[in-house]
Each structure stands twice: as structure tokens, then as C-alpha cells.
PDB file of N, CA and C in Angstrom:
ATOM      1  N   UNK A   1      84.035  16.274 -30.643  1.00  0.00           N
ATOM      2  CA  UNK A   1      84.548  16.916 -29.453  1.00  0.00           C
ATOM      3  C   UNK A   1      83.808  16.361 -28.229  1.00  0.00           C
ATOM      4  N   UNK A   2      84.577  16.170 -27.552  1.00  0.00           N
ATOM      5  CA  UNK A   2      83.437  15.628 -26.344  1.00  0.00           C
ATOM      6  C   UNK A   2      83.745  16.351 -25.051  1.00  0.00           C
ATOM      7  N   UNK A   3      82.458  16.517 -24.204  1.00  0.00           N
ATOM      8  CA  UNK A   3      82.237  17.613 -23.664  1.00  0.00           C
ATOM      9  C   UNK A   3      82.702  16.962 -21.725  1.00  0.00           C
ATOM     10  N   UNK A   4      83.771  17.437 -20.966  1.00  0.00           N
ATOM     11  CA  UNK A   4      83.848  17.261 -20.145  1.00  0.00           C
ATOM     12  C   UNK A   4      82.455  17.612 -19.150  1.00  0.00           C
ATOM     13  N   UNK A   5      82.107  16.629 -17.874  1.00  0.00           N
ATOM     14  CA  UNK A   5      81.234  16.907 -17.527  1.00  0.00           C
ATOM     15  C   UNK A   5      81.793  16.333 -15.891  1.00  0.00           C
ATOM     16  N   UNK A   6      82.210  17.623 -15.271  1.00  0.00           N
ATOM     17  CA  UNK A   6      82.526  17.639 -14.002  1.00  0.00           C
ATOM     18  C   UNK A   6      81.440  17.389 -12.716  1.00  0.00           C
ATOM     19  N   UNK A   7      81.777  16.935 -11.891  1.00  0.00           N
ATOM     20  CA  UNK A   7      80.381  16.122 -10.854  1.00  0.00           C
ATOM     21  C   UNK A   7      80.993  15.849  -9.447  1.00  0.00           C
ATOM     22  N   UNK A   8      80.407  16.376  -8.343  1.00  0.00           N
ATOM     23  CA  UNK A   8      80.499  16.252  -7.281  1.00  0.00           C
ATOM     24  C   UNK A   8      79.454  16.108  -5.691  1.00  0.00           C
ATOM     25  N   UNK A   9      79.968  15.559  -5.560  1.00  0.00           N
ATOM     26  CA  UNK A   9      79.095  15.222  -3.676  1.00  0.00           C
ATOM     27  C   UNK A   9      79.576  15.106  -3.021  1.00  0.00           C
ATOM     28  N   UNK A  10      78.976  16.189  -2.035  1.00  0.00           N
ATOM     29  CA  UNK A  10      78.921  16.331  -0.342  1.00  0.00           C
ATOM     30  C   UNK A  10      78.396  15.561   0.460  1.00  0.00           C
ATOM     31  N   UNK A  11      78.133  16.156   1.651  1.00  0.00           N
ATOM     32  CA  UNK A  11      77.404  15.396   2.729  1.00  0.00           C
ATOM     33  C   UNK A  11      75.931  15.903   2.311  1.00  0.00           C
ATOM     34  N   UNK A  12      75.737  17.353   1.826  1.00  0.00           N
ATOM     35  CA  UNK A  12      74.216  18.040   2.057  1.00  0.00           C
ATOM     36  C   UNK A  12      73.723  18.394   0.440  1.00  0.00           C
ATOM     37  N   UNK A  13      74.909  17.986  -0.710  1.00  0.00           N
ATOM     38  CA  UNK A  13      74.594  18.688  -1.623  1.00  0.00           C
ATOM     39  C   UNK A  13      75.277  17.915  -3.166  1.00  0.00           C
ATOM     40  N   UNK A  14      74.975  18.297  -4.566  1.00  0.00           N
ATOM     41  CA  UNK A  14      75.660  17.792  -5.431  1.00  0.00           C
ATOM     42  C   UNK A  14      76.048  18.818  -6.374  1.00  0.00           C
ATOM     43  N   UNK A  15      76.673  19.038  -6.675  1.00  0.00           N
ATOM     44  CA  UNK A  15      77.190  19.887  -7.724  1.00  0.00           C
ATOM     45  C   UNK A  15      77.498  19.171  -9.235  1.00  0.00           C
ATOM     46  N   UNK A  16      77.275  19.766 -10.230  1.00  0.00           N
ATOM     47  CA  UNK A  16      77.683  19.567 -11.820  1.00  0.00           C
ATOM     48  C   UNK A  16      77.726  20.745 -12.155  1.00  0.00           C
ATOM     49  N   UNK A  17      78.935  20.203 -13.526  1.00  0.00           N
ATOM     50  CA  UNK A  17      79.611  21.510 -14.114  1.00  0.00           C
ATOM     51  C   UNK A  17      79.758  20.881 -15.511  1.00  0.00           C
ATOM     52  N   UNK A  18      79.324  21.789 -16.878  1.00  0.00           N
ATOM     53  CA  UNK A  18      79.075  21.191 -18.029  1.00  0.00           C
ATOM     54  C   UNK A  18      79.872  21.854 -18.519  1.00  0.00           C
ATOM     55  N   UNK A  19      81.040  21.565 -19.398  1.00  0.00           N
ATOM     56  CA  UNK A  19      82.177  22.645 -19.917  1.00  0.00           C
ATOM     57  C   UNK A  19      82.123  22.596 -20.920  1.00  0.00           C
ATOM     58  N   UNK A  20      83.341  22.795 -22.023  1.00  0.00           N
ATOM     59  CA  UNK A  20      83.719  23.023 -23.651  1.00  0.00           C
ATOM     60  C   UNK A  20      85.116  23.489 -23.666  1.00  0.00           C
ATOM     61  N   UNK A  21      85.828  22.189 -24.335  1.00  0.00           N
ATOM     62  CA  UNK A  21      87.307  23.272 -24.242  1.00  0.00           C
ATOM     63  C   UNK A  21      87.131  23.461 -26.132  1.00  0.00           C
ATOM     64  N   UNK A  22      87.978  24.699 -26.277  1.00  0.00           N
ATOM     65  CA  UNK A  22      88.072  25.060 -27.038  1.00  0.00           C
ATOM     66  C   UNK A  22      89.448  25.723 -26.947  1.00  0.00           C
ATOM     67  N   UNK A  23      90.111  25.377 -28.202  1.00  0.00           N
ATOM     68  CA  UNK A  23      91.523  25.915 -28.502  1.00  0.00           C
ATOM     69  C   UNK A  23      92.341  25.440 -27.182  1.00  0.00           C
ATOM     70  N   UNK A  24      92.404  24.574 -26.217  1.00  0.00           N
ATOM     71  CA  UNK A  24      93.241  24.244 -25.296  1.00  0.00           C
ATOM     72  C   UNK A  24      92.370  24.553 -23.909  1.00  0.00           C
ATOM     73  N   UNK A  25      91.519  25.783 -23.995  1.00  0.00           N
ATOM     74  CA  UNK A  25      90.977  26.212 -23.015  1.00  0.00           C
ATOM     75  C   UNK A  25      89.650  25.650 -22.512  1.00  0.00           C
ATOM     76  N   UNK A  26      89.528  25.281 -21.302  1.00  0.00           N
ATOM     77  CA  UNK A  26      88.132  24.645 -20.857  1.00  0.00           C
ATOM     78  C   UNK A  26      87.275  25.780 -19.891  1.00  0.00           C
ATOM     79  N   UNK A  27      86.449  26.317 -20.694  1.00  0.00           N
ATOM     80  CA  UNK A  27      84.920  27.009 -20.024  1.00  0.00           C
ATOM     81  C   UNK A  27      83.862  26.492 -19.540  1.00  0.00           C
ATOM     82  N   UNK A  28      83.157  27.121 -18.692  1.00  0.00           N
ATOM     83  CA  UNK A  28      82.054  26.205 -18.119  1.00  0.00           C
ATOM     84  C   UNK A  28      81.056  27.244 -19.240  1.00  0.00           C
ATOM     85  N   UNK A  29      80.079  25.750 -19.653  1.00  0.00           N
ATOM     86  CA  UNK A  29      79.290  26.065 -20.035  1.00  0.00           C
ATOM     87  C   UNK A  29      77.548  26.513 -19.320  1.00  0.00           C
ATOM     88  N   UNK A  30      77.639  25.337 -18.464  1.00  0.00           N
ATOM     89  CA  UNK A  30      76.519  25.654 -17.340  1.00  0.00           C
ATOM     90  C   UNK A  30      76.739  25.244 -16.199  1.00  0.00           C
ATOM     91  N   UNK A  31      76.432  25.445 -15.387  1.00  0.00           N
ATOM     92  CA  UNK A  31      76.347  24.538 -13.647  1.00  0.00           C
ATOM     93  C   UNK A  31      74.900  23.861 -13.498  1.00  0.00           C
ATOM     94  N   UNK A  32      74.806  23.046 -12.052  1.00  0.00           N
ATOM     95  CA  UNK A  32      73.858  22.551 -12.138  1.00  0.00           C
ATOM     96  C   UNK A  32      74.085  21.812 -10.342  1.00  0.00           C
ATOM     97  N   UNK A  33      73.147  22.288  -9.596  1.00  0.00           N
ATOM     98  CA  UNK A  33      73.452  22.186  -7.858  1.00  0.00           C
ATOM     99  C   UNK A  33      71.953  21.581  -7.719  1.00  0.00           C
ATOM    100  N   UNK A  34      71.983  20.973  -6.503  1.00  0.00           N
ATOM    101  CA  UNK A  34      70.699  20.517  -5.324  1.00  0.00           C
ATOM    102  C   UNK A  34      71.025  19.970  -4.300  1.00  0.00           C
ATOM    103  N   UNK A  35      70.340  20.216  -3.254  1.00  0.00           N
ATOM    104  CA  UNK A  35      70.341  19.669  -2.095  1.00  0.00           C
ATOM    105  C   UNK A  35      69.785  18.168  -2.124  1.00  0.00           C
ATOM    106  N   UNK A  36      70.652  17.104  -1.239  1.00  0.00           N
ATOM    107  CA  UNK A  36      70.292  16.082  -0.877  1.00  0.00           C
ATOM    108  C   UNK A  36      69.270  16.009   0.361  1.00  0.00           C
ATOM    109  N   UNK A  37      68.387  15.282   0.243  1.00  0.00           N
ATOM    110  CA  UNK A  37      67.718  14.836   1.103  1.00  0.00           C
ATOM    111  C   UNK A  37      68.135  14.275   2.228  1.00  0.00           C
ATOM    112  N   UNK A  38      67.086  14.432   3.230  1.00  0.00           N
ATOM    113  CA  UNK A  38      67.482  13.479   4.356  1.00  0.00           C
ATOM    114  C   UNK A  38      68.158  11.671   4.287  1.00  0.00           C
ATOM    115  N   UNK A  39      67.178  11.543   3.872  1.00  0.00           N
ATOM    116  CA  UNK A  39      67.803   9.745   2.711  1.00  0.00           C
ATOM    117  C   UNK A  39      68.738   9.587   2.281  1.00  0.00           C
ATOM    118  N   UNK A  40      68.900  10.474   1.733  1.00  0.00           N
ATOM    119  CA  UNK A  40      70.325  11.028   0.468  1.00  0.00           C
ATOM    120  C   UNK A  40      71.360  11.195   1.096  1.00  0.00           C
ATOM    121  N   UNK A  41      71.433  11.918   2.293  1.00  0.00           N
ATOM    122  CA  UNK A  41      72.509  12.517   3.481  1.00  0.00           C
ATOM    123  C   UNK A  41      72.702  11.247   3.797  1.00  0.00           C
ATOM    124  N   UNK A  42      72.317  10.319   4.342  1.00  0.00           N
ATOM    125  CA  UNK A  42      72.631   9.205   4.991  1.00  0.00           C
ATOM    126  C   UNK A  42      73.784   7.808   3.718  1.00  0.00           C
ATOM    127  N   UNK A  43      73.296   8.320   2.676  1.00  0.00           N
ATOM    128  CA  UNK A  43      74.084   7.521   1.611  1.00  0.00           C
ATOM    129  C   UNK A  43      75.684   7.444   1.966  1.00  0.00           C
ATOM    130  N   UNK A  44      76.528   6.525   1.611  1.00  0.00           N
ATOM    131  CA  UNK A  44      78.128   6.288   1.641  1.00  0.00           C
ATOM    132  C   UNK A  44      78.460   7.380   0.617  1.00  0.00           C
ATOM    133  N   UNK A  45      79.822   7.620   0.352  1.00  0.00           N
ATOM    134  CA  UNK A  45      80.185   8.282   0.066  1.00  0.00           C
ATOM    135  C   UNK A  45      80.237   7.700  -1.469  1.00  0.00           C
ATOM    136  N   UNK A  46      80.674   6.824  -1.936  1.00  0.00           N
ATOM    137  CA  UNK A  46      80.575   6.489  -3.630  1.00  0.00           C
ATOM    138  C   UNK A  46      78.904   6.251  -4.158  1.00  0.00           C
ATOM    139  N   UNK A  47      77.805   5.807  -2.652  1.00  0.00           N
ATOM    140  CA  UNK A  47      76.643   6.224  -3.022  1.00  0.00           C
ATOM    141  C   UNK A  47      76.535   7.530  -3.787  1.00  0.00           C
ATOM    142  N   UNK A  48      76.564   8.376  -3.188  1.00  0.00           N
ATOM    143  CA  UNK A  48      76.510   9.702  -3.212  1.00  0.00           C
ATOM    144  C   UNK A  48      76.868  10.459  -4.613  1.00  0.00           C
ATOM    145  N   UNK A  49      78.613   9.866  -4.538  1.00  0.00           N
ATOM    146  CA  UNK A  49      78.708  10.462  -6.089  1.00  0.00           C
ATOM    147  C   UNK A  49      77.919   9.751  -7.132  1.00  0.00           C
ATOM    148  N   UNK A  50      77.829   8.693  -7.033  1.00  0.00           N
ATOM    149  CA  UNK A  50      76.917   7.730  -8.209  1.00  0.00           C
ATOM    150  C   UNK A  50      75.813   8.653  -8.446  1.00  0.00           C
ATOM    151  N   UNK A  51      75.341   8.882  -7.434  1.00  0.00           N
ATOM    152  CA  UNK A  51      74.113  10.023  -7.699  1.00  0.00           C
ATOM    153  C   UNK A  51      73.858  11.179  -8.139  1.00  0.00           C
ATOM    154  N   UNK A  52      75.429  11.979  -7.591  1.00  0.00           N
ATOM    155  CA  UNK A  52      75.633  12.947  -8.565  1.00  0.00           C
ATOM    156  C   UNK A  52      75.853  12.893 -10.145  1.00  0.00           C
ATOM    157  N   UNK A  53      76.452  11.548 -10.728  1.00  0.00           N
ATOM    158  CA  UNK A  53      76.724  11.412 -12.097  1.00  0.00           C
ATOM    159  C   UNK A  53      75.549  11.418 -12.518  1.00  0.00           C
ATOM    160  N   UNK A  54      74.264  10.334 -11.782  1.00  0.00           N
ATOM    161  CA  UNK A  54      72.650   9.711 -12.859  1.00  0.00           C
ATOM    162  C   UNK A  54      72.273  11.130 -12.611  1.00  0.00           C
ATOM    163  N   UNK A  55      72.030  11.928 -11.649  1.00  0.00           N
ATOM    164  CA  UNK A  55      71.139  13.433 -11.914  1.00  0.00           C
ATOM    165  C   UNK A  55      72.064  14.562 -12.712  1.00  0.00           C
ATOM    166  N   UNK A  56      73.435  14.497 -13.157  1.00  0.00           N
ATOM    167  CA  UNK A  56      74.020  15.099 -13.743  1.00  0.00           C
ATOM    168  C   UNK A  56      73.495  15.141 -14.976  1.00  0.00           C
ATOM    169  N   UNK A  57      73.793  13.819 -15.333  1.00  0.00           N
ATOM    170  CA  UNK A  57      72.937  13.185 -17.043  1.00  0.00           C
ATOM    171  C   UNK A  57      72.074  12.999 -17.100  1.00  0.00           C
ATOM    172  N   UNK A  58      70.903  13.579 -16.061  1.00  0.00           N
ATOM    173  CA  UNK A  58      69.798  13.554 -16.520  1.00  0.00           C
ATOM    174  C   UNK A  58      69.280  14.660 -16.898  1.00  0.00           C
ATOM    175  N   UNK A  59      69.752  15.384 -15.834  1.00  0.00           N
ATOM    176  CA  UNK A  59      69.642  17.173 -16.013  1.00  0.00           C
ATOM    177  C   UNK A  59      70.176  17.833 -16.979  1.00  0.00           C
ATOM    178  N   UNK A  60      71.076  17.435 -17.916  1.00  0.00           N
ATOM    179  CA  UNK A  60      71.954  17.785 -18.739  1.00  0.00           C
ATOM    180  C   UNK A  60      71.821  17.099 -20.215  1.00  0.00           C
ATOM    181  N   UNK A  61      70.984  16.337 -20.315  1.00  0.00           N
ATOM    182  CA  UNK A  61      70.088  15.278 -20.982  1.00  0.00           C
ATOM    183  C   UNK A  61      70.357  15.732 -22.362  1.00  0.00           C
ATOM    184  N   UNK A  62      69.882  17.253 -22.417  1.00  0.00           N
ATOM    185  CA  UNK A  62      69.518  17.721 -23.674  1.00  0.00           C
ATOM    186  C   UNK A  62      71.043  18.227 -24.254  1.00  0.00           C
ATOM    187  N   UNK A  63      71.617  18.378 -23.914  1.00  0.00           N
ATOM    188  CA  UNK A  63      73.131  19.099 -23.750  1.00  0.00           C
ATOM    189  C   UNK A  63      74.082  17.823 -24.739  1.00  0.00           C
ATOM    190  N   UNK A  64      73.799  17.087 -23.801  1.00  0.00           N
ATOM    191  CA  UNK A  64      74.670  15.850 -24.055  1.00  0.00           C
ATOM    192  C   UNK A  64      74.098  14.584 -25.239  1.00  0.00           C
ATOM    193  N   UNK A  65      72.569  14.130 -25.274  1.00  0.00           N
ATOM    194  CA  UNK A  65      71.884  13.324 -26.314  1.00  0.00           C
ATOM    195  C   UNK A  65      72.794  13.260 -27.414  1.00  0.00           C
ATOM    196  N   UNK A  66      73.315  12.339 -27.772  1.00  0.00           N
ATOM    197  CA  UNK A  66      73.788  12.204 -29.255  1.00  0.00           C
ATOM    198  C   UNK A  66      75.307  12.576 -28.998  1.00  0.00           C
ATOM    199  N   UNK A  67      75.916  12.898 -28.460  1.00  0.00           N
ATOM    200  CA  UNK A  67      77.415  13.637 -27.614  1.00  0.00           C
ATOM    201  C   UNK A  67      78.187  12.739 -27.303  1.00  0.00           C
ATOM    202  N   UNK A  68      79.613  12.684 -27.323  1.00  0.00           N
ATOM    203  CA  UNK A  68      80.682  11.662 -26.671  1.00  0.00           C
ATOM    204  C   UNK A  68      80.950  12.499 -25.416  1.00  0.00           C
ATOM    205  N   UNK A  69      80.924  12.593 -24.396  1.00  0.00           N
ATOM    206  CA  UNK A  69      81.285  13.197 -23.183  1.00  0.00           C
ATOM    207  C   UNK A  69      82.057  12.482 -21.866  1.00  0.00           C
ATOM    208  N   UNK A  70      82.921  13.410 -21.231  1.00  0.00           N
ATOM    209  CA  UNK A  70      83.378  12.463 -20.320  1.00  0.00           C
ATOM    210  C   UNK A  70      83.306  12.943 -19.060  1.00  0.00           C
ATOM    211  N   UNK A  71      83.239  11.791 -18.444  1.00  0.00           N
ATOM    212  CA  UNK A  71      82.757  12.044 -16.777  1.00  0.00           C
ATOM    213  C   UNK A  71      83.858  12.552 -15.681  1.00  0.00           C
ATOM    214  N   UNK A  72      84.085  13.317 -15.152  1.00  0.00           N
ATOM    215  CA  UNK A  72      85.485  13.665 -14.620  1.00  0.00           C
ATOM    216  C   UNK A  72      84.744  14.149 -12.834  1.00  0.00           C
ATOM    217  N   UNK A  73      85.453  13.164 -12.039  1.00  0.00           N
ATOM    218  CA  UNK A  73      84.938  12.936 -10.758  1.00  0.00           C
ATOM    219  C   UNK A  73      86.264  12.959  -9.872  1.00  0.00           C
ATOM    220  N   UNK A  74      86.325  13.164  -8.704  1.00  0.00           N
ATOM    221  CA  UNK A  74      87.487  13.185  -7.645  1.00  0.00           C
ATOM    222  C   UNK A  74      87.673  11.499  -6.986  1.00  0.00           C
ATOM    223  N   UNK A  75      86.485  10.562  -7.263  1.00  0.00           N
ATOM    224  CA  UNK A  75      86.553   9.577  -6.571  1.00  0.00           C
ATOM    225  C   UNK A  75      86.676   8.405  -7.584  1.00  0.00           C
ATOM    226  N   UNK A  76      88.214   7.510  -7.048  1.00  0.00           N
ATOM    227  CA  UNK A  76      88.543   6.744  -7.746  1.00  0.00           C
ATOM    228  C   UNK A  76      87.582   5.022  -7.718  1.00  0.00           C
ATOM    229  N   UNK A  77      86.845   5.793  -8.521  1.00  0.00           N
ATOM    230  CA  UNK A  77      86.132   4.397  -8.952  1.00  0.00           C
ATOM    231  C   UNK A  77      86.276   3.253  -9.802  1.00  0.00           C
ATOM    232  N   UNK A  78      85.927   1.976  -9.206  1.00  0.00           N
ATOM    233  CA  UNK A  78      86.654   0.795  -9.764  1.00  0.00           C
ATOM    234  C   UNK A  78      85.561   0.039 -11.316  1.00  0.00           C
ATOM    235  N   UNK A  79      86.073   0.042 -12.213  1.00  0.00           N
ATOM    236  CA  UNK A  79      85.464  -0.256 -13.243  1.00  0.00           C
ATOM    237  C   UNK A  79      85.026  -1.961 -13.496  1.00  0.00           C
ATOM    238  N   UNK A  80      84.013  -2.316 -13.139  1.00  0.00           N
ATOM    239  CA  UNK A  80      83.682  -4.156 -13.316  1.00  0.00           C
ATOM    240  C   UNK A  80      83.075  -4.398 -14.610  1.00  0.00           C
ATOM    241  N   UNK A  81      83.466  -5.486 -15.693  1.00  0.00           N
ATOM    242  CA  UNK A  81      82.825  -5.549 -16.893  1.00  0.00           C
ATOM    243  C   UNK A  81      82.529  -7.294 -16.636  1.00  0.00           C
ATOM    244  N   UNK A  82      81.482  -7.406 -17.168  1.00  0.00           N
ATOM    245  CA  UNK A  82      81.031  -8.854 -17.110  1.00  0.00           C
ATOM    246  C   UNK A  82      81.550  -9.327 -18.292  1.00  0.00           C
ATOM    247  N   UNK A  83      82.423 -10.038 -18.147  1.00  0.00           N
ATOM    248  CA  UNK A  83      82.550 -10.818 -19.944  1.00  0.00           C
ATOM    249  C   UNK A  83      82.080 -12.232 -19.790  1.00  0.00           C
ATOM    250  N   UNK A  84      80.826 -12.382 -19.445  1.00  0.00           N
ATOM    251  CA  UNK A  84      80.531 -13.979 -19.308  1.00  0.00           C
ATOM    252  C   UNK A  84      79.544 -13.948 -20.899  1.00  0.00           C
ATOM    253  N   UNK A  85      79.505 -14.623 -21.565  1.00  0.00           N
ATOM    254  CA  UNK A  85      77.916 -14.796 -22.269  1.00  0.00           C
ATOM    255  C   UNK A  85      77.324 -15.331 -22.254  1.00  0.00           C
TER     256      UNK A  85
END
């Protein structure tokens, strides 16, 4: 089962949301908020969420270790894979 893991950023703040669907239905299992820094405030906007995902999974570390989970974000981010070897 893999565990949706909702993630968001503001201008002042980041939000995560750790869920579980079960039987069709998706519950939050925990939340997880902080304020950005002055530094942080000044970041672009896909800065920003990037940051919300690495402190999401980090904070959530124990939750997720060993877990298939998926990242579910509002900002359409572009996926680059290196296939050189």
C-alpha cells in the first residue's frame, strides 16, 4: 500500500500531510507545518516546494523507511533523467 504524502509552500510557511486510504477512503494520518525563514522567504516558488518535499521526508522518516509512498504536490514539476553512462 503506499502511503500518499501531501506537501505544500507558501510565501511564510510549509505544510505536510501524511495519509492512508483505506477501503477507497483517504485519512490523514498526521500533519506536519513550519515556518520559513527569512532565506527561505526569499526562495522561487519550485525552490520552495522542493523544500517542502526534503523536510517532509525527513520529518516523516520513520513513517515512511522501508514504504512505497507517493508525493502529491499542486506544482507541475518537470521530471529530467540522465540516461548517459
Amino acid at each position: 500500500m503506499r502511503l500518499p504524502v501531501k506537501m505544500d509552500a507558501s510565501n511564510h510557511a510549509l505544510g505536510v500531510v501524511l495519509t492512508q486510504v483505506t477501503d477507497g477512503v483517504e485519512c490523514p494520518i498526521a500533519y506536519a507545518n513550519r515556518k520559513l525563514n527569512p532565506q527561505e522567504q526569499r526562495y522561487a516558488t519550485a525552490e520552495r516546494k522542493c523544500l517542502a518535499i526534503k523536510w517532509g521526508i525527513e520529518y516523516f522518516q520513520y513513517y515512511l523507511l522501508g514504504r512505497m509512498f507517493t508525493l502529491v504536490t499542486d506544482h507541475p514539476f518537470k521530471v529530467a533523467a540522465d540516461h548517459t553512462n
